[in-house]
Protein backbone atom coordinates (compact mmCIF):
# COMPACT_ATOMS: atom_id res chain seq x y z
CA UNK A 1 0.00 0.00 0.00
CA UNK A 2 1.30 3.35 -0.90
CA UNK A 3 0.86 5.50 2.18
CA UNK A 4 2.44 8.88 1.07
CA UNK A 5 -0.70 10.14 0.27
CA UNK A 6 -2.46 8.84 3.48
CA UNK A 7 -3.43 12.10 6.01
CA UNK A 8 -4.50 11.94 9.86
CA UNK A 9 -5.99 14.05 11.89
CA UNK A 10 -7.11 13.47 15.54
CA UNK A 11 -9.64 15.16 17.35
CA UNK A 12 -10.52 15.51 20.98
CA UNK A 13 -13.54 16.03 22.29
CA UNK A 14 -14.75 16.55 25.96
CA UNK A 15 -18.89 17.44 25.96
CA UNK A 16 -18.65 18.35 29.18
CA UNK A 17 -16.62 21.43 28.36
CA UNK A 18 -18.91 22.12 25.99
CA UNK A 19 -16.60 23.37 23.52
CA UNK A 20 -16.45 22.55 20.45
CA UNK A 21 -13.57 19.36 19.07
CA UNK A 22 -9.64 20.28 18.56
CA UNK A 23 -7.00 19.26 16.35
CA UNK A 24 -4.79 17.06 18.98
CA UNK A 25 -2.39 15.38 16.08
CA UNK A 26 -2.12 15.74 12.27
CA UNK A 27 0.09 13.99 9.94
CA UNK A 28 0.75 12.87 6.14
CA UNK A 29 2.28 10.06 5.08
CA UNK A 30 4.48 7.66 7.14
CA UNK A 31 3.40 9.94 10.25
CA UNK A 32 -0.18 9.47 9.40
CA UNK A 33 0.41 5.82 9.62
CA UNK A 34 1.78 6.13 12.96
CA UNK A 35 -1.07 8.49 14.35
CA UNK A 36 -3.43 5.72 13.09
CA UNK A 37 -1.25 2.90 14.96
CA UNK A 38 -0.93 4.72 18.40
CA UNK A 39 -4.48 5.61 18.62
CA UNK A 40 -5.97 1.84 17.68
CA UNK A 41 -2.88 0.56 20.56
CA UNK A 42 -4.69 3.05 22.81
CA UNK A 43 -8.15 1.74 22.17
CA UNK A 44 -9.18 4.97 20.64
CA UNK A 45 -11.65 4.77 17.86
CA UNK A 46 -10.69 5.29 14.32
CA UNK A 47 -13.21 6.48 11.72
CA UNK A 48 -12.30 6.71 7.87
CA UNK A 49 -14.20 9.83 6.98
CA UNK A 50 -12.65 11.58 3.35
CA UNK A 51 -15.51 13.51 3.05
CA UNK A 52 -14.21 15.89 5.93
CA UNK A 53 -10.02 15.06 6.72
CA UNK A 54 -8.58 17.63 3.91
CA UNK A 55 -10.51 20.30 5.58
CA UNK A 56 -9.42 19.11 8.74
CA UNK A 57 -6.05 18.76 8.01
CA UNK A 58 -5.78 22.31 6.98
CA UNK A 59 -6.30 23.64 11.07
CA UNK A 60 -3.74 23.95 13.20
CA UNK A 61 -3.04 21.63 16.31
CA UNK A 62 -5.38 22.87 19.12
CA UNK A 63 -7.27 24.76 16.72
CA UNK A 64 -11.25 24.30 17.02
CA UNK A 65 -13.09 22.78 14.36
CA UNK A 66 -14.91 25.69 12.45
CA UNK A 67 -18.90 26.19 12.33
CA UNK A 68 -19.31 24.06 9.07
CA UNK A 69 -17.99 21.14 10.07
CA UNK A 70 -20.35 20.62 13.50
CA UNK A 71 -22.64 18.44 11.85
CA UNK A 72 -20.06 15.93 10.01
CA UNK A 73 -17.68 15.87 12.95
CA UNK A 74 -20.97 15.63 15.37
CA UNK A 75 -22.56 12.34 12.97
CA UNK A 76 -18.89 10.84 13.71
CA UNK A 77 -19.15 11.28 17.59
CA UNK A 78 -22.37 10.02 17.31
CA UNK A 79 -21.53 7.42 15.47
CA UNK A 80 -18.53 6.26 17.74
CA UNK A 81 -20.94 7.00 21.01
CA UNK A 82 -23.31 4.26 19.58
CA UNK A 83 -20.23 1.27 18.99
């Protein structure tokens, strides 16, 4: 598999703060591939969503995810609530 075109991006999200997700980690390529590997060790959830990671991937790290991405980024908290 060719993985230098493979991006990451990990979120964090705490409701009770009620703020809205951050950018905790971002990575292309071989980096990507490790974000991905540490976070499925960890037990964290991974969600394939290309719809929505190249917007993403464009804020910084502990940036806020902007206005029009609440409802994609809320159907894949949902989503991962539900598992």
């Amino acid at each position: 598999m060719d993985y230098t075109s493979k991006i990451a991006v990990a979120l964090k999200y705490d409701p009770s703060l009620k703020d809205a997700p951050f950018i905790v980690a971002k990575g292309k390529g071989e980096l990507a591939m490790r974000i991905i590997e540490e976070a499925e060790k960890s037990g964290v959830p991974v969600v394939s969503s290309p719809e929505i990671i190249h917007d993403l991937y464009e804020l910084n790290i502990l940036e806020e995810i902007p206005q029009n991405l609440y409802t994609a980024v809320a159907e894949i908290i949902l989503f991962l609530s539900e598992l």
